[in-house]
Protein backbone atom coordinates (compact mmCIF):
# COMPACT_ATOMS: atom_id res chain seq x y z
CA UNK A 1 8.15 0.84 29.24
CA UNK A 2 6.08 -0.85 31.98
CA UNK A 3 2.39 -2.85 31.49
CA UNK A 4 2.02 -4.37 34.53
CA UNK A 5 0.72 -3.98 37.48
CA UNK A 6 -1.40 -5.39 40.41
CA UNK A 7 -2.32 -8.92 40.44
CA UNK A 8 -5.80 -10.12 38.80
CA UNK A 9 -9.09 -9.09 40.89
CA UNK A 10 -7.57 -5.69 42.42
CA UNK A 11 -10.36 -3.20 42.27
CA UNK A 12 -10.51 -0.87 39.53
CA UNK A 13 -11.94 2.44 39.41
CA UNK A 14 -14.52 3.46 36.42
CA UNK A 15 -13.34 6.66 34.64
CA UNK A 16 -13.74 8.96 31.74
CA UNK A 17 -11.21 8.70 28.91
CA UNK A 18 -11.52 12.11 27.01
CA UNK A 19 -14.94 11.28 25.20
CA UNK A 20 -15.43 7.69 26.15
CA UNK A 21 -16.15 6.13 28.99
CA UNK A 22 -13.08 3.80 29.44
CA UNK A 23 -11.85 1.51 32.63
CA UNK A 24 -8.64 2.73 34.24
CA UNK A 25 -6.88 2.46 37.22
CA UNK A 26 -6.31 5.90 38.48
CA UNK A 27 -3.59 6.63 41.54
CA UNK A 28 -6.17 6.58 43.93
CA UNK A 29 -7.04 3.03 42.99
CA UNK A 30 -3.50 2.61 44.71
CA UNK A 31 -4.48 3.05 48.16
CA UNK A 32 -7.02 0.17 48.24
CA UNK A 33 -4.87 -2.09 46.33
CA UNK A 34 -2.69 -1.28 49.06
CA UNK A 35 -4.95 -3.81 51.39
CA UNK A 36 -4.26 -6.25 48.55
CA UNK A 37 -0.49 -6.17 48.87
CA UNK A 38 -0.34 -9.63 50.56
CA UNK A 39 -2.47 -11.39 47.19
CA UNK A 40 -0.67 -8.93 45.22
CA UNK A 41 2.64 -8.45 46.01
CA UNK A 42 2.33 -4.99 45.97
CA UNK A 43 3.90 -2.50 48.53
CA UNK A 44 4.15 1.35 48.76
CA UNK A 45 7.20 1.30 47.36
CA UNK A 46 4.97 0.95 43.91
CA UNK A 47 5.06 5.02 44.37
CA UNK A 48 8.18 5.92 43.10
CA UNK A 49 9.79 9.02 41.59
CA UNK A 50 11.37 9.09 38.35
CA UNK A 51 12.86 6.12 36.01
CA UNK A 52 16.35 5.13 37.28
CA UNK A 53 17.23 4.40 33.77
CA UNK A 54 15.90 6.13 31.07
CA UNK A 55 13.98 5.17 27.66
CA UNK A 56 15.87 4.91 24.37
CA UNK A 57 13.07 5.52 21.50
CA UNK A 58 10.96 4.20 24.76
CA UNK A 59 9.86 6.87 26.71
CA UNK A 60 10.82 8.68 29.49
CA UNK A 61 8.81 11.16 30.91
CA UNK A 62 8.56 14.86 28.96
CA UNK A 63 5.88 17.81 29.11
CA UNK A 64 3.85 17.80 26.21
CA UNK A 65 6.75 20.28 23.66
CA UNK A 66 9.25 18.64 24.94
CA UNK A 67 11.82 18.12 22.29
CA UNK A 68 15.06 17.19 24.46
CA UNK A 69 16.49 13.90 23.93
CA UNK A 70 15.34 11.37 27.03
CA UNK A 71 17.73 9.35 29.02
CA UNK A 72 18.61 5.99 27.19
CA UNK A 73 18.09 2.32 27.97
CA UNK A 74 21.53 2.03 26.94
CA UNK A 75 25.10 4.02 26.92
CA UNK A 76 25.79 5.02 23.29
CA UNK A 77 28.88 4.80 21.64
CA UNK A 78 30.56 7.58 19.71
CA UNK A 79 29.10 8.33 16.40
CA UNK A 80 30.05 6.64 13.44
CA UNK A 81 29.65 7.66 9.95
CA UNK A 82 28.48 3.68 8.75
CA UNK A 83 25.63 3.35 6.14
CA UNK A 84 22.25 2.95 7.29
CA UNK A 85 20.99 -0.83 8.03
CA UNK A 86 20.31 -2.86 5.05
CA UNK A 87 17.34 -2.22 3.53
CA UNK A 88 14.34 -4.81 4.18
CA UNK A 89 10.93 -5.00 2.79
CA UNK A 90 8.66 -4.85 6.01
CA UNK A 91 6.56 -8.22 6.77
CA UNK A 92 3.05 -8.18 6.14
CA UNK A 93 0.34 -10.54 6.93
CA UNK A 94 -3.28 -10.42 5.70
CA UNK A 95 -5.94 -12.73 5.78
CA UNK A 96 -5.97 -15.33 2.57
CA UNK A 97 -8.37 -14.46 -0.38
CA UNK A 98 -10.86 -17.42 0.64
CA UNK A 99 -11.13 -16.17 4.42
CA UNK A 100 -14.59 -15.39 5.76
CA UNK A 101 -14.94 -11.58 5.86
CA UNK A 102 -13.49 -10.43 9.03
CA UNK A 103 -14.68 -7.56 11.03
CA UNK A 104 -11.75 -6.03 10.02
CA UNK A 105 -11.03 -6.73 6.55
CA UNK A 106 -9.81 -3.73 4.28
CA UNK A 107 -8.10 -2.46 7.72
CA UNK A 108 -4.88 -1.51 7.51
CA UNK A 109 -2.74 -1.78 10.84
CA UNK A 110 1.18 -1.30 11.52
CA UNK A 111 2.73 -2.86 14.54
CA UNK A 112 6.18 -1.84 15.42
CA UNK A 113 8.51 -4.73 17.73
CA UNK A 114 10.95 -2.52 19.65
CA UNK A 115 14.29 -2.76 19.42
CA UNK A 116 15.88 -5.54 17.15
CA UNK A 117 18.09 -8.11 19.43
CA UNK A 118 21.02 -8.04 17.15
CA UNK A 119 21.40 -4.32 17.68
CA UNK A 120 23.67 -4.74 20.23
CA UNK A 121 26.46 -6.47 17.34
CA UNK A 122 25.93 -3.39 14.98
CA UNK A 123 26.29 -0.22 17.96
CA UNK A 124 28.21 2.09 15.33
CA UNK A 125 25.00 1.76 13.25
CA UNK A 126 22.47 1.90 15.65
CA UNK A 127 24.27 5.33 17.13
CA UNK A 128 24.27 7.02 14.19
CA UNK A 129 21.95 9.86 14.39
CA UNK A 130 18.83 10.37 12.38
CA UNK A 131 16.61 13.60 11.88
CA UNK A 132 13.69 13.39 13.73
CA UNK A 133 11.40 16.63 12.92
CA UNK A 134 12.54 18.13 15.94
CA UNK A 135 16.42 17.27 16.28
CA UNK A 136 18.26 14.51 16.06
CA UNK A 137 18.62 11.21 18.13
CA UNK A 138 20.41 7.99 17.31
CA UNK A 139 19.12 5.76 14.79
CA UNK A 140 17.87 2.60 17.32
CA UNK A 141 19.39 1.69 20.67
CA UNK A 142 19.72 -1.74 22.17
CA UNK A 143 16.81 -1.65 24.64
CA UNK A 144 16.47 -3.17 28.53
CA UNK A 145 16.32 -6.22 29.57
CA UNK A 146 15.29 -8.33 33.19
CA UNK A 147 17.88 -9.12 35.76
CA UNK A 148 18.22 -12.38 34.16
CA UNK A 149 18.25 -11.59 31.05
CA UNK A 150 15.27 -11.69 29.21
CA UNK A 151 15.98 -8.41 26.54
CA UNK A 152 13.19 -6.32 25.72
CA UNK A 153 13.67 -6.21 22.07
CA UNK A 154 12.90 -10.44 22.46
CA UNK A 155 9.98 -9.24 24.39
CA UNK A 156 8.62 -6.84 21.57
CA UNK A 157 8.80 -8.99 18.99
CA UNK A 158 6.63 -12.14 20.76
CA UNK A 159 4.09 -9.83 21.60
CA UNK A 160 4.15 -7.98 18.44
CA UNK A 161 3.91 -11.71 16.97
CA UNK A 162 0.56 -12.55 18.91
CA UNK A 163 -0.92 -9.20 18.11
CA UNK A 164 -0.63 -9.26 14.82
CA UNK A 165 -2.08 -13.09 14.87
CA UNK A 166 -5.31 -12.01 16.55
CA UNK A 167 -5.63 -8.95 14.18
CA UNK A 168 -4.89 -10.82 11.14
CA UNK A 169 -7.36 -13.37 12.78
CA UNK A 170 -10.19 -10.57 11.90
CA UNK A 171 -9.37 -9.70 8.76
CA UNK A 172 -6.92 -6.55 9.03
CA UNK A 173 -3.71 -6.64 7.08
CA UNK A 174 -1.07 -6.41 9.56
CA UNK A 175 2.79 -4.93 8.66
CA UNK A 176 5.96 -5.52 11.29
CA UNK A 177 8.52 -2.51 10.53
CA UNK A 178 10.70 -6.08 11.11
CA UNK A 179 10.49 -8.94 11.46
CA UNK A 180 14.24 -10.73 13.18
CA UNK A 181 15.04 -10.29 9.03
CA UNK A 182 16.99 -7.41 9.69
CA UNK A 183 21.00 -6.99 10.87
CA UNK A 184 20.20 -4.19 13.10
CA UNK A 185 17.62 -1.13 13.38
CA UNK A 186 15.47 -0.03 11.18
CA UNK A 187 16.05 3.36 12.44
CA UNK A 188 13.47 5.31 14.08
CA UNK A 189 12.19 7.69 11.34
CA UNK A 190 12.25 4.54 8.86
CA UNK A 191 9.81 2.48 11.63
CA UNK A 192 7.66 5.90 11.45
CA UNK A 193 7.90 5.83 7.05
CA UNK A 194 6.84 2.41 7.13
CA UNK A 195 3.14 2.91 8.63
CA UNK A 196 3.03 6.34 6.69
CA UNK A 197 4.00 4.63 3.61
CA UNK A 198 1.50 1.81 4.05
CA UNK A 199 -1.08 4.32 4.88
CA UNK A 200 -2.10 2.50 7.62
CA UNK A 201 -5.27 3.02 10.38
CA UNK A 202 -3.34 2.65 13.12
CA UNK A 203 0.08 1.61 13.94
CA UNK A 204 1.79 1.06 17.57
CA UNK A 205 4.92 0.47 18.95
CA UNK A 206 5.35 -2.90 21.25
CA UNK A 207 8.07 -1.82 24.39
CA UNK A 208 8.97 -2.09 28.00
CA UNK A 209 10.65 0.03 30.26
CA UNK A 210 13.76 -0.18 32.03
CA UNK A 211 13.24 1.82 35.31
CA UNK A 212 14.10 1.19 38.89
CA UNK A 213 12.96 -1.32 41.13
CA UNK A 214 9.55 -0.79 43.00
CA UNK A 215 8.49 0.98 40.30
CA UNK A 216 5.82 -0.73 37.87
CA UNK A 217 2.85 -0.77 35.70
CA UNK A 218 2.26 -0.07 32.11
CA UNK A 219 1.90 3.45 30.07
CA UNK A 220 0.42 4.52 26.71
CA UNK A 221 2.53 7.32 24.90
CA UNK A 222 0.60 9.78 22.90
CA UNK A 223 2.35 12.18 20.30
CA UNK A 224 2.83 15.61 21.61
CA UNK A 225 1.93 18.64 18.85
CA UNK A 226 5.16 19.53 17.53
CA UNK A 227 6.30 21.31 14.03
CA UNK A 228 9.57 21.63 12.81
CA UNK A 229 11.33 20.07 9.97
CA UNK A 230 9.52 17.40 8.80
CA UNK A 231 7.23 16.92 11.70
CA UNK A 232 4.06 18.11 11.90
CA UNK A 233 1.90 16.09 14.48
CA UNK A 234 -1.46 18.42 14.60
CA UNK A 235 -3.48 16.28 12.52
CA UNK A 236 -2.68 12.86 14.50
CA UNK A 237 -2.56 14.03 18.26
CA UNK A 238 -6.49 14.01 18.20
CA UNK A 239 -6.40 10.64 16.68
CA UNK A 240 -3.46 9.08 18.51
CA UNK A 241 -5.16 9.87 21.83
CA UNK A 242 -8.39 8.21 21.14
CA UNK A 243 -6.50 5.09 19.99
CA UNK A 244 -4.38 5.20 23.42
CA UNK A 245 -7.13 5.81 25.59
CA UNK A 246 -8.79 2.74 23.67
CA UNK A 247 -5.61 0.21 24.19
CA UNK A 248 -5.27 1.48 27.96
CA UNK A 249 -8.79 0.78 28.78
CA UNK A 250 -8.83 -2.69 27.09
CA UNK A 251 -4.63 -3.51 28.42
CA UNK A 252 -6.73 -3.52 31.81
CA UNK A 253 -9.19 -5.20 31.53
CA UNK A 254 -7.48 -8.14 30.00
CA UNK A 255 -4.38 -8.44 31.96
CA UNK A 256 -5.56 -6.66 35.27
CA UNK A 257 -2.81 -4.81 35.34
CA UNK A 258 -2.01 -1.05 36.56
CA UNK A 259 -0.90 2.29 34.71
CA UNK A 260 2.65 2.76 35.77
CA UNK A 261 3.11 4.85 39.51
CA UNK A 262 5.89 6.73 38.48
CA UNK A 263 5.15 7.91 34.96
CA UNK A 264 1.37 9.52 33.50
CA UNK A 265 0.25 10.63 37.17
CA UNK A 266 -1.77 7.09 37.62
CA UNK A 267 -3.53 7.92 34.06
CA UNK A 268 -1.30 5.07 31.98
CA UNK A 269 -1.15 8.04 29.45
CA UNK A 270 1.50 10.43 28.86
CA UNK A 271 2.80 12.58 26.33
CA UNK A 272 5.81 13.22 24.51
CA UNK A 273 7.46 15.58 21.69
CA UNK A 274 11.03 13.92 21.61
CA UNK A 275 10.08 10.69 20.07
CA UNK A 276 11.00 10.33 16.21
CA UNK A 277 8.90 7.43 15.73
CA UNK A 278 5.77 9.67 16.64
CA UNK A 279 7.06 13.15 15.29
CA UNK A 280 7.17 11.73 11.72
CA UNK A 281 4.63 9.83 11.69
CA UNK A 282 1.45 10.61 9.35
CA UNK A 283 -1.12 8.18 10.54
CA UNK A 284 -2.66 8.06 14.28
CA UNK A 285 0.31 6.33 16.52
CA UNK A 286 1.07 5.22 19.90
CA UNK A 287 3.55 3.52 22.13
CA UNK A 288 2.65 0.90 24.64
CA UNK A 289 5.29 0.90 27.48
CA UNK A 290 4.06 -3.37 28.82
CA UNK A 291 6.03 -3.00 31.80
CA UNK A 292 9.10 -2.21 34.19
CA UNK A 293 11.71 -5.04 33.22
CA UNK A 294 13.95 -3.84 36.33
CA UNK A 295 11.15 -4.85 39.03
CA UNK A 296 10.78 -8.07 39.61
CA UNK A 297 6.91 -7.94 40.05
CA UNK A 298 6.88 -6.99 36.86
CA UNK A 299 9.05 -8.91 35.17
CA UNK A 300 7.52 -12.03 36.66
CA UNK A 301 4.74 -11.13 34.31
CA UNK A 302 6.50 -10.10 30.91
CA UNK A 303 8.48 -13.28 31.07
CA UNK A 304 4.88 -15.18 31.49
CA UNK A 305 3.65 -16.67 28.15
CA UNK A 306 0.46 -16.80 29.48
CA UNK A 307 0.48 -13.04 30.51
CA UNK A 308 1.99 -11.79 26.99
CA UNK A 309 -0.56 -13.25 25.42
CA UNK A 310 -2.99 -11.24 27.61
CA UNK A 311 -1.32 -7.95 27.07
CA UNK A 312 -1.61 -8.59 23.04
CA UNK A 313 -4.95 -9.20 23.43
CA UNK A 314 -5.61 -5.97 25.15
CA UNK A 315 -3.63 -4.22 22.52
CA UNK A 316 -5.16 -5.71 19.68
CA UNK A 317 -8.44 -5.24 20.98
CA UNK A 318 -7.87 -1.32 21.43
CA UNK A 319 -6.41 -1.37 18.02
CA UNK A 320 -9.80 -3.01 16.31
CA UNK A 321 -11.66 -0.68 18.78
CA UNK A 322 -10.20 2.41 17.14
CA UNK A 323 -10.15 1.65 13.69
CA UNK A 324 -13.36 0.04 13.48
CA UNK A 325 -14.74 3.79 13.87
CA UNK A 326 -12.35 4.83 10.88
């Protein structure tokens, strides 16, 4: 999934997200970053039909019901019958007893690291398939990486790190569905019973895409209504939405980046029903898609310390937006 974008200073456009007034770059902003493309690096190749290679529990593109499985990151290996991946206690931070009162102590937030880098040792386990509401997918899948190498799932889990730093920072108690402490997974519907279990404010997913090249910027998924089996999504699509809109409007402002031109219309939103980690979840959820790994722009920026540390502060800072009205 893709958060990057133009380069810093690129003109955005002021718009309306839902009920609040958020900052977005919109397609149209395209054509006068076009003028930018030698600060930039930009070119009109950033408009670009669909993903060459598709999202594992990372999103591809789907109408709102979808429930068909997306394309995948990676190629799957036959089913296999193995147990499920050992079980692990998720790892929490909060801030210590003595801490000054944050402004957001007593909040509860989950943040999900895509992928796990071993999964690529364990893929009988990882394809195993799990129920997710709507049908079944496999249980994890190994994730992208750049053209040199850097995997996604490393990716996730350093910016998953610095989130939950700055949250913790404020006060909120902060679960990771892992933490490296696991051999493979967890599986999708266990990363969505982990947030439900910790009845948590908010929880997000931490991912980036693995699309073609030319083809860049970040997206925000939002749950789609479904209800079948045990998903039922109606009373967190309202909820989910507002937290996405909140973590796309602060993602760029802090890393100047834009939504994604070939997924979300030039929005940075879109929506999806095929997803098991939002179909079962309980509590308001979203996935943040940081950018394309594939495109070199963009990977120039997710393998940038400097720039991760921007996009976590854009996501936290959505995050504290949204539950700080909870």
């Amino acid at each position: 999934m893709s958060c990057a974008g133009p380069g810093h200073g690129a003109s955005i456009a002021r718009v309306s997200y839902g009920s609040h007034s958020r900052v977005r770059v919109l397609a149209a902003a395209l054509v006068s970053l076009t003028a930018l493309a030698a600060l930039t690096g930009c070119d009109d190749s950033d408009v670009a039909g669909p993903a060459a290679e598709g999202r594992a529990e990372s999103p591809t593109s789907a109408p709102a019901t979808a429930s068909a499985p997306a394309a995948r990151k990676s190629t799957p290996t036959p089913p296999s019958s193995s147990a499920p991946s050992a079980s692990a206690k998720p790892s929490a931070r909060s801030a210590p007893a003595d801490a000054p009162d944050g402004p957001l102590r007593g909040k509860t937030v989950v943040i999900d690291p895509g992928h796990n880098i071993r999964n690529q040792n364990h893929t009988a386990e990882i394809n195993r398939s799990v129920d997710i509401g709507t049908g079944r997918k496999e249980c994890d899948t190994t994730g992208t990486s750049t053209n040199s190498g850097y995997a996604e799932a490393e990716f996730s889990m350093d910016v998953a790190h610095r989130i939950r730093d700055i949250l913790t920072s404020q006060g909120a108690t902060v679960t990771l569905t892992h933490d490296s402490d696991r051999p493979y997974g967890p599986c999708v519907d266990e990363r969505a019973a982990i947030g439900n279990k910790a009845r948590a404010d908010a929880a997000l997913s931490v991912h980036a895409d693995g699309a073609g090249e030319g083809q860049r910027g970040f997206h925000v998924i939002l749950p789609a209504k479904v209800k079948g089996g045990r998903a039922d999504t109606a009373p967190i699509v309202g909820p989910s939405k507002e937290l996405g809109e909140r973590v796309a409007g602060n993602f760029v402002r802090e890393t100047g980046s834009a939504p994604s031109n070939y997924i979300g219309h030039g929005s940075g939103l879109d929506v999806r029903g095929d997803l098991g980690g939002l179909n079962l979840s309980t509590i308001p959820k979203v996935f943040v898609e940081c950018g394309n790994m594939r495109d070199p722009q963009d990977a120039a920026r997710l393998t940038d310390p400097a720039w991760r540390d921007k996009a976590a502060q854009g996501i936290a800072k959505g995050i504290a937006d949204f539950v700080r009205g909870r």
